[in-house]
Protein backbone atom coordinates (compact mmCIF):
# COMPACT_ATOMS: atom_id res chain seq x y z
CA UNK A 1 206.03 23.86 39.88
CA UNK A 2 204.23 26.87 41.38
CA UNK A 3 204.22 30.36 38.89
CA UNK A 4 206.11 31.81 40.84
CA UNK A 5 208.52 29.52 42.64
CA UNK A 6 212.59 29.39 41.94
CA UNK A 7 213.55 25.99 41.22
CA UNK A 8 216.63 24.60 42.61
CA UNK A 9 217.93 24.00 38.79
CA UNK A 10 217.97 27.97 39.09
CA UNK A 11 220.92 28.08 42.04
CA UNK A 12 224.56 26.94 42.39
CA UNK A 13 224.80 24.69 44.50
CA UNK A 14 228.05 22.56 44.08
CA UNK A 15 231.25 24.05 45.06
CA UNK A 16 232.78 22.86 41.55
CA UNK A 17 230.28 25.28 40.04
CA UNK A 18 231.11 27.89 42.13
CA UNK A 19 234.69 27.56 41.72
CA UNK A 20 234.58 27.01 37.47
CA UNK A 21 232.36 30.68 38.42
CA UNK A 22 235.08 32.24 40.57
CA UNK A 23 238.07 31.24 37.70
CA UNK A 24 236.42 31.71 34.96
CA UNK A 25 234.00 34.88 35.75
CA UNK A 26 233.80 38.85 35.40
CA UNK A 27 233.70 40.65 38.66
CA UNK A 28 231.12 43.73 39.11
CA UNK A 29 232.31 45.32 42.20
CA UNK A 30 228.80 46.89 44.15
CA UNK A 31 228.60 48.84 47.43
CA UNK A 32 229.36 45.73 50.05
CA UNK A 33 228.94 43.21 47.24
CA UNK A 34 230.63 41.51 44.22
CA UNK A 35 228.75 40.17 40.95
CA UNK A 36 230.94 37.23 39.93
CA UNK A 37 229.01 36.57 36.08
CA UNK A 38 230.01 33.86 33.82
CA UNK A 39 228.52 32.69 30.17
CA UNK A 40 226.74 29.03 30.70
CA UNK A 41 225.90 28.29 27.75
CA UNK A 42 222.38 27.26 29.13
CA UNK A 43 218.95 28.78 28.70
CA UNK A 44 218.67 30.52 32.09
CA UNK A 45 220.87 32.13 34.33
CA UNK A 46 222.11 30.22 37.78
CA UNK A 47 222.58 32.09 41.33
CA UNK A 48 224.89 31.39 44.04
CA UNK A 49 225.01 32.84 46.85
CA UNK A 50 228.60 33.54 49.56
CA UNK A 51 227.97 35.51 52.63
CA UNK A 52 230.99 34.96 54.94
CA UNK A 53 230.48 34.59 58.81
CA UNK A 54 232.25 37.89 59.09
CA UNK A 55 229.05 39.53 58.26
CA UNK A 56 227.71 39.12 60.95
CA UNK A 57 225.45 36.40 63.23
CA UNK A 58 223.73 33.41 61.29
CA UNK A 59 220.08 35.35 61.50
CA UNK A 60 221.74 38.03 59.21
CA UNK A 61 223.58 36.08 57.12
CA UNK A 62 220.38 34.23 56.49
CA UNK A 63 217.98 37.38 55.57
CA UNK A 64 220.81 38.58 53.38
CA UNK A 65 220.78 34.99 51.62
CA UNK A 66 216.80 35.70 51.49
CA UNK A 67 216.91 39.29 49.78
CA UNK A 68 219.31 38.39 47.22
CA UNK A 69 217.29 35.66 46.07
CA UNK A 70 213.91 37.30 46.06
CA UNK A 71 215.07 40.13 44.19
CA UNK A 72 216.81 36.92 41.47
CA UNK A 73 213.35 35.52 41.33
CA UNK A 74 211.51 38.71 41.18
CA UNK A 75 213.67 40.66 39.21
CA UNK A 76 215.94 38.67 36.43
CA UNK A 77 216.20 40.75 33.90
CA UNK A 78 218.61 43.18 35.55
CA UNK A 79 220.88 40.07 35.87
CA UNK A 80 223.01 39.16 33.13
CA UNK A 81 221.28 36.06 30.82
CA UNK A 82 222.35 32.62 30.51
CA UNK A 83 225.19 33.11 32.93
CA UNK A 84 226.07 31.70 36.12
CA UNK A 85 226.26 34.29 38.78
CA UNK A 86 227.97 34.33 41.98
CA UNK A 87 226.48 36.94 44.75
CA UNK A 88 229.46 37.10 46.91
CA UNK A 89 228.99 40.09 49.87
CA UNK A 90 231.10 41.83 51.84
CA UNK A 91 231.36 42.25 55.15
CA UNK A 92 230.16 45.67 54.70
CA UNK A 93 227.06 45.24 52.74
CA UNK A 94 224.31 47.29 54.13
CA UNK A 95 221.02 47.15 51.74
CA UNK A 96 218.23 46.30 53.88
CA UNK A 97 215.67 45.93 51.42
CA UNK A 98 214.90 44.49 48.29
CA UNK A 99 214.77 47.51 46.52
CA UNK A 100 218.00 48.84 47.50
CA UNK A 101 219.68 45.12 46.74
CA UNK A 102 217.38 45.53 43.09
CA UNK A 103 218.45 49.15 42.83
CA UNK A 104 222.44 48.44 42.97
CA UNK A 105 222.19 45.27 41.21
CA UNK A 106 220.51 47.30 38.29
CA UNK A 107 223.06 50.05 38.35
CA UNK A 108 225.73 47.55 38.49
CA UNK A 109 224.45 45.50 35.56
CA UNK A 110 223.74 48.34 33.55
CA UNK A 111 220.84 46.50 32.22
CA UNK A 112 217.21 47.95 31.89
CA UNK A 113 214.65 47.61 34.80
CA UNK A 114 211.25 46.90 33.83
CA UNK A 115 209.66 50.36 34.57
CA UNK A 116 206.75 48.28 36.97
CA UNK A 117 209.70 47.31 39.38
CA UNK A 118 210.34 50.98 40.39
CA UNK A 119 206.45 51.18 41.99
């Protein structure tokens, strides 16, 4: 595995897992986004990812798929730990970058940046 890659053990994938996520999970509510968390019980933390087609055409659907998880690869500890996680956006979400998606994720969370991730 390369240093710096995200394995697909790290994502949801499975629409049982995303469901037992959905049922079973604390919602975060974020500025065009929900945080769907849920304990796993496993050493890492698991991403999904739902971007409805009501967000817009497939090319932006796709780049917002992209941001959300380079900022989970680059940035986990503003995620909750051991917890399966369901990135669900609205069809308003407008971050364009990864540091606004890292910036409301972190304020959402409530959990501690690393102070080299503000740079």
């Amino acid at each position: 595995m390369k240093p710096f890659a995200l394995p697909k053990s790290c994502l949801l994938r499975k629409s049982g897992e995303f469901n037992v996520v959905y049922r079973q999970g604390r919602r975060l509510r974020g500025p065009g986004f929900l945080l769907v968390c849920c304990g796993s019980g496993q050493p890492g933390s698991r991403l999904g990812i739902s971007v409805p087609a009501k967000t817009g055409c497939a090319v932006r659907r796709n780049r917002i798929k992209r941001l959300v998880r380079e900022t989970f690869r680059l940035h986990r500890e503003i995620f909750p730990g051991s917890s399966d996680i369901v990135f669900a956006v609205r069809p308003d979400f407008s971050l364009d970058g990864l540091n606004e998606v890292r910036a409301a994720v972190a304020e959402l969370t409530g959990l501690p940046e690393r102070r080299d991730a503000a740079a």
